[in-house]
PDB file of N, CA and C in Angstrom:
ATOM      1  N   UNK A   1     146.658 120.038 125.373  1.00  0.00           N
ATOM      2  CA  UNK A   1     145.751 120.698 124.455  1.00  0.00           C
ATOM      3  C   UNK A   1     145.864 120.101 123.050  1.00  0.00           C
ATOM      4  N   UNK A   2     147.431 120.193 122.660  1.00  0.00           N
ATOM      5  CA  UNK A   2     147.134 119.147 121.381  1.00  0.00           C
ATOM      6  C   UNK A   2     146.101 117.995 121.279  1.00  0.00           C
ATOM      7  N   UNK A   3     146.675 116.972 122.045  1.00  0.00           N
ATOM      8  CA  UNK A   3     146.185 115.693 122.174  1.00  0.00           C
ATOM      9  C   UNK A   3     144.509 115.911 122.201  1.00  0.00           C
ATOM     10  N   UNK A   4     144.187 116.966 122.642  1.00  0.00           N
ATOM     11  CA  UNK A   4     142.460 116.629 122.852  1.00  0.00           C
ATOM     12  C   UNK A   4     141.844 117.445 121.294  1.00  0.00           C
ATOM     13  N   UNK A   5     142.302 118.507 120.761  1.00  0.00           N
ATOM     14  CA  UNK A   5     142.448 118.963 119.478  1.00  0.00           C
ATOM     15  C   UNK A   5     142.239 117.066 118.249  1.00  0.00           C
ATOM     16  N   UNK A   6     143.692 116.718 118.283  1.00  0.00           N
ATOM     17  CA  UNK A   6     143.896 115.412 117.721  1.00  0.00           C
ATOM     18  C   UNK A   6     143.019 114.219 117.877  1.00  0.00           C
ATOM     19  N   UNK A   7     142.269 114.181 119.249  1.00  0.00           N
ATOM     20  CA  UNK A   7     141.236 113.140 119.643  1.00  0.00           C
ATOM     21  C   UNK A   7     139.770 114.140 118.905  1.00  0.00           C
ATOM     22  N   UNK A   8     139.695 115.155 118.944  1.00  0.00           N
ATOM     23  CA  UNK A   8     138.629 115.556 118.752  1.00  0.00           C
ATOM     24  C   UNK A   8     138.604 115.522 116.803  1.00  0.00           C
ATOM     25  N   UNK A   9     139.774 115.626 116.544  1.00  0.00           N
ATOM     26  CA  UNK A   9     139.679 115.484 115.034  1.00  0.00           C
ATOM     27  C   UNK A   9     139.429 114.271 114.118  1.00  0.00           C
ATOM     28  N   UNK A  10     139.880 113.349 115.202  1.00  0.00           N
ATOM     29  CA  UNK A  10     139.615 111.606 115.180  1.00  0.00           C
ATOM     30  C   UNK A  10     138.390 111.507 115.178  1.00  0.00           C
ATOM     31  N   UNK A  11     137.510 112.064 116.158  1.00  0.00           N
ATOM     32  CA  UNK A  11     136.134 111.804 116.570  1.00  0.00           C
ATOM     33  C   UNK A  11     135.495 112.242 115.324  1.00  0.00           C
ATOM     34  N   UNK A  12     135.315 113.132 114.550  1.00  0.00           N
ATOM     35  CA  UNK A  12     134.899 114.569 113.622  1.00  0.00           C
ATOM     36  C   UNK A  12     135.089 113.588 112.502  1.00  0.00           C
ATOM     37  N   UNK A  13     136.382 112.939 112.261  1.00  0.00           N
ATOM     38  CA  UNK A  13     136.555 112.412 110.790  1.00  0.00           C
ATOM     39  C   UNK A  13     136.008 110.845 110.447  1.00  0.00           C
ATOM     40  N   UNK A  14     135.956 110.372 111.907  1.00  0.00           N
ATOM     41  CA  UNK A  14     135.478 108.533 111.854  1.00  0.00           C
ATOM     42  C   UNK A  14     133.695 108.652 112.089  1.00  0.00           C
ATOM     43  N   UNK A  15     133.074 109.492 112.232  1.00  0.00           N
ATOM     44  CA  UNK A  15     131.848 109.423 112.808  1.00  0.00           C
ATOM     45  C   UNK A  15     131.023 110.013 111.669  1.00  0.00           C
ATOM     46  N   UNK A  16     130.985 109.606 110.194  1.00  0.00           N
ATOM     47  CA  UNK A  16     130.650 110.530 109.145  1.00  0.00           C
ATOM     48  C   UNK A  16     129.665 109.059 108.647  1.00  0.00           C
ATOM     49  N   UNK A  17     129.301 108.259 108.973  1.00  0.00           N
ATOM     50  CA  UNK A  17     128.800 107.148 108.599  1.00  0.00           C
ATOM     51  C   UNK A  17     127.382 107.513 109.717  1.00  0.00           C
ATOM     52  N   UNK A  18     126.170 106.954 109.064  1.00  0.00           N
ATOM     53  CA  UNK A  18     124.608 107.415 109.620  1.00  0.00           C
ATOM     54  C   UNK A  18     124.214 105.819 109.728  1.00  0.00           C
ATOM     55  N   UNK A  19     123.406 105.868 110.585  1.00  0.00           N
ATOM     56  CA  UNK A  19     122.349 104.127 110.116  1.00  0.00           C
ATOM     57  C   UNK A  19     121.982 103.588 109.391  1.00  0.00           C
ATOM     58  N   UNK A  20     121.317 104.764 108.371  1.00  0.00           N
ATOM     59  CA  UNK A  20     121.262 104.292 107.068  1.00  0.00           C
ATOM     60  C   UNK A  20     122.543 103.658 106.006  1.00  0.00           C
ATOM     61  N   UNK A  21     123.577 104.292 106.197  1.00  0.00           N
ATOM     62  CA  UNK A  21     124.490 103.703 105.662  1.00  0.00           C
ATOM     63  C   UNK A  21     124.716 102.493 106.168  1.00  0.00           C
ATOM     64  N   UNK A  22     124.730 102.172 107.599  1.00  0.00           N
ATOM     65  CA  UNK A  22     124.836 100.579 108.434  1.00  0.00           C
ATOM     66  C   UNK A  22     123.854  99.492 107.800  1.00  0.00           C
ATOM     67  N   UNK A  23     122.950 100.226 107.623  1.00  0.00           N
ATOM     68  CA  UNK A  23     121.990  99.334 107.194  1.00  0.00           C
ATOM     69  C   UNK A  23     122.165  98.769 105.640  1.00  0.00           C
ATOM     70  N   UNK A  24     122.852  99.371 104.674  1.00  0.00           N
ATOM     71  CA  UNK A  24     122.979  98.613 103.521  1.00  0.00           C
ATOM     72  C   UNK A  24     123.992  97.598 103.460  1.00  0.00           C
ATOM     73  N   UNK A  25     124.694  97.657 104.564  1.00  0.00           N
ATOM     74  CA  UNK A  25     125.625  96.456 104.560  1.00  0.00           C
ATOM     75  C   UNK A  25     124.858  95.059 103.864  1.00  0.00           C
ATOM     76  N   UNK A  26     125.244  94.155 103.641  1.00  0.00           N
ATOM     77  CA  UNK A  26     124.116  92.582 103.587  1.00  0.00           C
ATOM     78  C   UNK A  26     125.922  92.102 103.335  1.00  0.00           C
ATOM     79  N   UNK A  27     125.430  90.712 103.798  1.00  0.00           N
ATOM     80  CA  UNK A  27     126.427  89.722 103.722  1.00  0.00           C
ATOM     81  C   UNK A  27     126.201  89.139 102.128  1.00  0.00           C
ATOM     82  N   UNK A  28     127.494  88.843 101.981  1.00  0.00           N
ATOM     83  CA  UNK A  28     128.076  88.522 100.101  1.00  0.00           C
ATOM     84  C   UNK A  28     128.198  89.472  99.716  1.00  0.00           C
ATOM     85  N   UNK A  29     128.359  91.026 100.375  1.00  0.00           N
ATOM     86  CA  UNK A  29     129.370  91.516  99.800  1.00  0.00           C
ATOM     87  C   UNK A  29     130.436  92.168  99.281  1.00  0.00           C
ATOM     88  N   UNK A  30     131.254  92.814  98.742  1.00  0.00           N
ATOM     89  CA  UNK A  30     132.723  92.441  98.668  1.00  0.00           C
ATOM     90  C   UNK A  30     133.123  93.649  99.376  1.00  0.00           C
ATOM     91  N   UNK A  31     134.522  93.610  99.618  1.00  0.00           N
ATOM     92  CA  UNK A  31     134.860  94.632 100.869  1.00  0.00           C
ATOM     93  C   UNK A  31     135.460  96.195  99.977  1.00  0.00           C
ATOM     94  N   UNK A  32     134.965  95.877  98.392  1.00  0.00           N
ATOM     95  CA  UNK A  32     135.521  97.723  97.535  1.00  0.00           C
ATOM     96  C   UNK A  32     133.944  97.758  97.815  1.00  0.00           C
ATOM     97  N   UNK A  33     132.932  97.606  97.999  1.00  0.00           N
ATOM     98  CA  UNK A  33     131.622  98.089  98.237  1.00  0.00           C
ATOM     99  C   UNK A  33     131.337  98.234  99.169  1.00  0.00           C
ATOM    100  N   UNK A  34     132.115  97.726 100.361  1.00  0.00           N
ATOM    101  CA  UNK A  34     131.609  97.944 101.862  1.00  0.00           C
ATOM    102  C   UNK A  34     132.531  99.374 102.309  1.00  0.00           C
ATOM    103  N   UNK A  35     133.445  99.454 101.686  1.00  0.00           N
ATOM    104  CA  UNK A  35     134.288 100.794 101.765  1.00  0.00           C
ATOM    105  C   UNK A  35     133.879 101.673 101.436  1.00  0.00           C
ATOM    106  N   UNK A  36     132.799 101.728  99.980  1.00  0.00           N
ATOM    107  CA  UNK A  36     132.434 102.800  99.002  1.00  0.00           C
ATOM    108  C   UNK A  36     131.444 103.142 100.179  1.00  0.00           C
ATOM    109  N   UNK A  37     130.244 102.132 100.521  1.00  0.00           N
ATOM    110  CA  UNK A  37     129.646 102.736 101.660  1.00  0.00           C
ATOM    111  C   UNK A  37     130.060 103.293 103.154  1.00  0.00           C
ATOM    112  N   UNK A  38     130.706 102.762 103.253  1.00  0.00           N
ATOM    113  CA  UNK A  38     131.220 103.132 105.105  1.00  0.00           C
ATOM    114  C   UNK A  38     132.487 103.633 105.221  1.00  0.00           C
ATOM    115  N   UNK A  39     133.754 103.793 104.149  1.00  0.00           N
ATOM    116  CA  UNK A  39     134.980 103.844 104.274  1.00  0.00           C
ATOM    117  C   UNK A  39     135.721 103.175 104.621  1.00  0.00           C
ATOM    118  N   UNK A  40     136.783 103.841 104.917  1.00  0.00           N
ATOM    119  CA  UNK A  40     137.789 103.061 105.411  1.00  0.00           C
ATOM    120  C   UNK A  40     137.316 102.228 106.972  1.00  0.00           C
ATOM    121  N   UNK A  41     137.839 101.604 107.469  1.00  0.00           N
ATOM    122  CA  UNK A  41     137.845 100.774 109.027  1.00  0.00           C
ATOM    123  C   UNK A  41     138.345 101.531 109.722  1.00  0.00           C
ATOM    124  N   UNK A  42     137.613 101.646 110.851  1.00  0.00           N
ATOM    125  CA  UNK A  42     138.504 102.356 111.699  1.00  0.00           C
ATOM    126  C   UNK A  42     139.601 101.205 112.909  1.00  0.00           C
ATOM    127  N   UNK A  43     139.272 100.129 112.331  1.00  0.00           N
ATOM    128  CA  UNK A  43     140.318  99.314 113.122  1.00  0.00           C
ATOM    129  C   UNK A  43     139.681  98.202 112.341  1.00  0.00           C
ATOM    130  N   UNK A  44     141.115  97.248 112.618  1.00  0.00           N
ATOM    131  CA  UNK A  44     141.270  96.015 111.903  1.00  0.00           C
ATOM    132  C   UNK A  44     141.146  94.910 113.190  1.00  0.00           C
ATOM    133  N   UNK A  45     141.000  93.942 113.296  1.00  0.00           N
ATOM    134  CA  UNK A  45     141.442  92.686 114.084  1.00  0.00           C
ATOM    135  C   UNK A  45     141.311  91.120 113.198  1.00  0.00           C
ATOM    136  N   UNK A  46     142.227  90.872 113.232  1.00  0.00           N
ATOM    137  CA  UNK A  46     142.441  89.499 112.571  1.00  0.00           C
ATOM    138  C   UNK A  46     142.022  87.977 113.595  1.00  0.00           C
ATOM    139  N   UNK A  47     141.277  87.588 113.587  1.00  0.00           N
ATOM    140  CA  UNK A  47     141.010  86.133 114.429  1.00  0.00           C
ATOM    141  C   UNK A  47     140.586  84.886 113.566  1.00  0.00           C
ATOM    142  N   UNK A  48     140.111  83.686 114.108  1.00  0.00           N
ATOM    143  CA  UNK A  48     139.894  82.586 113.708  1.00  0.00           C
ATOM    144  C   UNK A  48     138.495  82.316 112.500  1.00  0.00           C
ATOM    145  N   UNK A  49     138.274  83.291 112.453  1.00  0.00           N
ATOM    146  CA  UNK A  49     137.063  83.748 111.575  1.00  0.00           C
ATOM    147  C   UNK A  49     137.181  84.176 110.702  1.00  0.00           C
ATOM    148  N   UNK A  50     138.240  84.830 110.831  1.00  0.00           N
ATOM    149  CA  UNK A  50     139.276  85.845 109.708  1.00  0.00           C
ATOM    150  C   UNK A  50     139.356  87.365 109.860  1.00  0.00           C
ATOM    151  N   UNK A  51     138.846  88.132 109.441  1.00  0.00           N
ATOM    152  CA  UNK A  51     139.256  89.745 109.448  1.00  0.00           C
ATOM    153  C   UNK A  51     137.891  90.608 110.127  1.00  0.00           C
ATOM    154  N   UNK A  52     138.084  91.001 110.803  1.00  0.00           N
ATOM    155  CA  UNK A  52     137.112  92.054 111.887  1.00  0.00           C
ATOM    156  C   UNK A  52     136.886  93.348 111.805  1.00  0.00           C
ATOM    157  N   UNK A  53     136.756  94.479 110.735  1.00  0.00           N
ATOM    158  CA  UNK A  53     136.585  95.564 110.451  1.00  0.00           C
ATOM    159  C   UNK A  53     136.142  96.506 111.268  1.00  0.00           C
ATOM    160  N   UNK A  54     136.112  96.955 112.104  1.00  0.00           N
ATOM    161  CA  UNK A  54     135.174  97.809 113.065  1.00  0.00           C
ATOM    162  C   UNK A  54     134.798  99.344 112.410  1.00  0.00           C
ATOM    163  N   UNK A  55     133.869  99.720 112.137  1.00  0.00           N
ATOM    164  CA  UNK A  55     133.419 101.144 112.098  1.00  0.00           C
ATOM    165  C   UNK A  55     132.399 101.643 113.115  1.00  0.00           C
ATOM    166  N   UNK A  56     132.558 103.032 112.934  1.00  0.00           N
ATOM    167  CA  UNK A  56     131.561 103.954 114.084  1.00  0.00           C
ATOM    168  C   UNK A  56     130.472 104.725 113.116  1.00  0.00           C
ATOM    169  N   UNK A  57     129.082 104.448 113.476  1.00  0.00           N
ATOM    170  CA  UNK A  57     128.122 105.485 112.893  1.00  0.00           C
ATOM    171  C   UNK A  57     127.531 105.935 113.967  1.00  0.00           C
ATOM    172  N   UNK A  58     126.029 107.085 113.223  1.00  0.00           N
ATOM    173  CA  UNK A  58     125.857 107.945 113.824  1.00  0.00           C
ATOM    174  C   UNK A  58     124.385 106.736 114.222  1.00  0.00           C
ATOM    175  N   UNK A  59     124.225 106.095 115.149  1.00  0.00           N
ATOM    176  CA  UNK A  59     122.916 105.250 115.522  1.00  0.00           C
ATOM    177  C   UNK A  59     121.443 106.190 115.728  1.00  0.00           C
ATOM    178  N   UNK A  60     121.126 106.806 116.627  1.00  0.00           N
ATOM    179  CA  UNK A  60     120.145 107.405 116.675  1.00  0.00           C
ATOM    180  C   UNK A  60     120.743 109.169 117.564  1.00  0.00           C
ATOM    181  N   UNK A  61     119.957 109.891 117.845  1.00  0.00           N
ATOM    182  CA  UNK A  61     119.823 110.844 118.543  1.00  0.00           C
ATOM    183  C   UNK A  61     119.926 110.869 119.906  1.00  0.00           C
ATOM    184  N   UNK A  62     119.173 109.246 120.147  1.00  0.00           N
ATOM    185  CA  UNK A  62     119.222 108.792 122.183  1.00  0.00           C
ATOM    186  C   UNK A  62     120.956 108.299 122.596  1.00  0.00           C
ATOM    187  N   UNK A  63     121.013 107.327 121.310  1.00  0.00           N
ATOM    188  CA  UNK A  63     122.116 106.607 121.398  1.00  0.00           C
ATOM    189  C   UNK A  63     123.317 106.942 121.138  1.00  0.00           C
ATOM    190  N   UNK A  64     123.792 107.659 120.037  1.00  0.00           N
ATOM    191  CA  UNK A  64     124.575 108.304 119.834  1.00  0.00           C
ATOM    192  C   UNK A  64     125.648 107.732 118.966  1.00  0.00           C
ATOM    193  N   UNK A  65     127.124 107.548 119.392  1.00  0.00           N
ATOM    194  CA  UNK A  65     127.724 106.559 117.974  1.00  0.00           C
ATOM    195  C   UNK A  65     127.455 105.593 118.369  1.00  0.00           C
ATOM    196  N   UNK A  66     127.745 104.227 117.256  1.00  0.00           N
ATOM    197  CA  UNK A  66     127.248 102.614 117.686  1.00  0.00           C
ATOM    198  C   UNK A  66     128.783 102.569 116.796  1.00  0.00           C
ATOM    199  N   UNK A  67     128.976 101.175 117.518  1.00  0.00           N
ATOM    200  CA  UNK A  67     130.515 100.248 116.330  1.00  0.00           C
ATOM    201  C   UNK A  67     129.477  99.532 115.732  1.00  0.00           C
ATOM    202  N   UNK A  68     129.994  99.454 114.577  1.00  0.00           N
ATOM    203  CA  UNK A  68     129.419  98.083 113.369  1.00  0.00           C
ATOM    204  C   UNK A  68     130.673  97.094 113.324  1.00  0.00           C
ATOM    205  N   UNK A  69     130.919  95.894 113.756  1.00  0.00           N
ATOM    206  CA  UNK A  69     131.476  94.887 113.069  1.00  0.00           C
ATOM    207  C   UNK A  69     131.441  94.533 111.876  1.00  0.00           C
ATOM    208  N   UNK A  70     132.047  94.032 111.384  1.00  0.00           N
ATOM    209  CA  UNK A  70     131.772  93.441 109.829  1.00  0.00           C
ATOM    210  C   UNK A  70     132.638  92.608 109.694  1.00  0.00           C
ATOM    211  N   UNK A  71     132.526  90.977 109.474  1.00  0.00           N
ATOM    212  CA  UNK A  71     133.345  89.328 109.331  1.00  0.00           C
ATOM    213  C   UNK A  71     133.546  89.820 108.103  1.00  0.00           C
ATOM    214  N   UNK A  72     135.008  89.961 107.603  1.00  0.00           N
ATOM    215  CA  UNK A  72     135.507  89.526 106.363  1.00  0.00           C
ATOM    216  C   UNK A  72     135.975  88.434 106.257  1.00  0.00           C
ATOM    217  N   UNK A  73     135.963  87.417 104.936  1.00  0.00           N
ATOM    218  CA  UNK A  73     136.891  86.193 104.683  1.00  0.00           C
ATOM    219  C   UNK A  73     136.398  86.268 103.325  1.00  0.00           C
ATOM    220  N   UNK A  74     137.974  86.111 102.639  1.00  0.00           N
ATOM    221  CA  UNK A  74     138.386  85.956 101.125  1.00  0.00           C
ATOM    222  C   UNK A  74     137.769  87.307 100.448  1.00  0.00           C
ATOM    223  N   UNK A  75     137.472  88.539 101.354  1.00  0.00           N
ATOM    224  CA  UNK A  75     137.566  89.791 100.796  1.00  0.00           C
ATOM    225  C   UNK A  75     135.824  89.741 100.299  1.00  0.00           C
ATOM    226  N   UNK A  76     135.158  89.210 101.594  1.00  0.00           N
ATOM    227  CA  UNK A  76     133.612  89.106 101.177  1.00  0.00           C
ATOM    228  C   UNK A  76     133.231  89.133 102.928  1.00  0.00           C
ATOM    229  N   UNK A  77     132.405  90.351 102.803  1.00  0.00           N
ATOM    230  CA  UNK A  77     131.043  90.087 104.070  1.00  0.00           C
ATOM    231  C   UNK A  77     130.319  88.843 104.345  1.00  0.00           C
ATOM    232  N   UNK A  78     131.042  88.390 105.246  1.00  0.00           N
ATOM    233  CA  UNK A  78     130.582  86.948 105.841  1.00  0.00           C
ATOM    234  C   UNK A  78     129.295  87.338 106.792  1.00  0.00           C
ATOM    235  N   UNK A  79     129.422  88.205 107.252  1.00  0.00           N
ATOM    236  CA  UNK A  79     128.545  88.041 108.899  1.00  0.00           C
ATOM    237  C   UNK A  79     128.884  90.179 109.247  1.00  0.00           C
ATOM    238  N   UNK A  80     127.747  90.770 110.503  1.00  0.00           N
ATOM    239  CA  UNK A  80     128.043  91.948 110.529  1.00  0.00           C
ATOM    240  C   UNK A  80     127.053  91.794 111.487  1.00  0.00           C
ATOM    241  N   UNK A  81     127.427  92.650 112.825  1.00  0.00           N
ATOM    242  CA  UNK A  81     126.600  93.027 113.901  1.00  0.00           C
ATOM    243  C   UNK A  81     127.058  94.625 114.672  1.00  0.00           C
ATOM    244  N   UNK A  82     125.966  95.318 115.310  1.00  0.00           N
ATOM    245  CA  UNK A  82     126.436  95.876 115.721  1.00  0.00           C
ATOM    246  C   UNK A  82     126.620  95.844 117.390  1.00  0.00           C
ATOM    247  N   UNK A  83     127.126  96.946 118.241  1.00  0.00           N
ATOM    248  CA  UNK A  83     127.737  96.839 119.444  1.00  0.00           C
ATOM    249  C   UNK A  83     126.760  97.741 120.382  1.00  0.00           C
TER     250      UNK A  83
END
């Protein structure tokens, strides 16, 4: 019962980001403005590209949450797709 409490509070606190917010992303730029819009990451991954941000918004009504990627390198929006 904890654990699903704790998953459900995870779900409640990462899913506060809408499409519209996805959508102001644009590449160039910097990652204190990509935070101010979307927050924190909900996960990091580091690869050959450089830094991989993942967040969850709210996509549509059919669809439900979507991940947004977002390419960081040198602390700038390189590239951003979603999943």
């Amino acid at each position: 019962m904890k654990n699903i409490l704790l998953i459900l509070a995870f779900l409640f606190l990462s899913c506060g980001n809408s499409i519209e917010d996805a959508r102001r992303i644009e590449v160039g730029m910097t990652t204190e403005k990509l935070i101010e819009i979307m927050g924190e990451p909900r996960d990091v991954e580091i690869n050959s590209y450089g830094e991989e941000w993942k967040f969850s918004y709210d996509g549509s009504e059919k669809i439900g949450l979507e991940t947004m990627i977002v390419v960081i390198v040198d602390d700038t929006v390189k590239n951003f797709y979603s999943l």
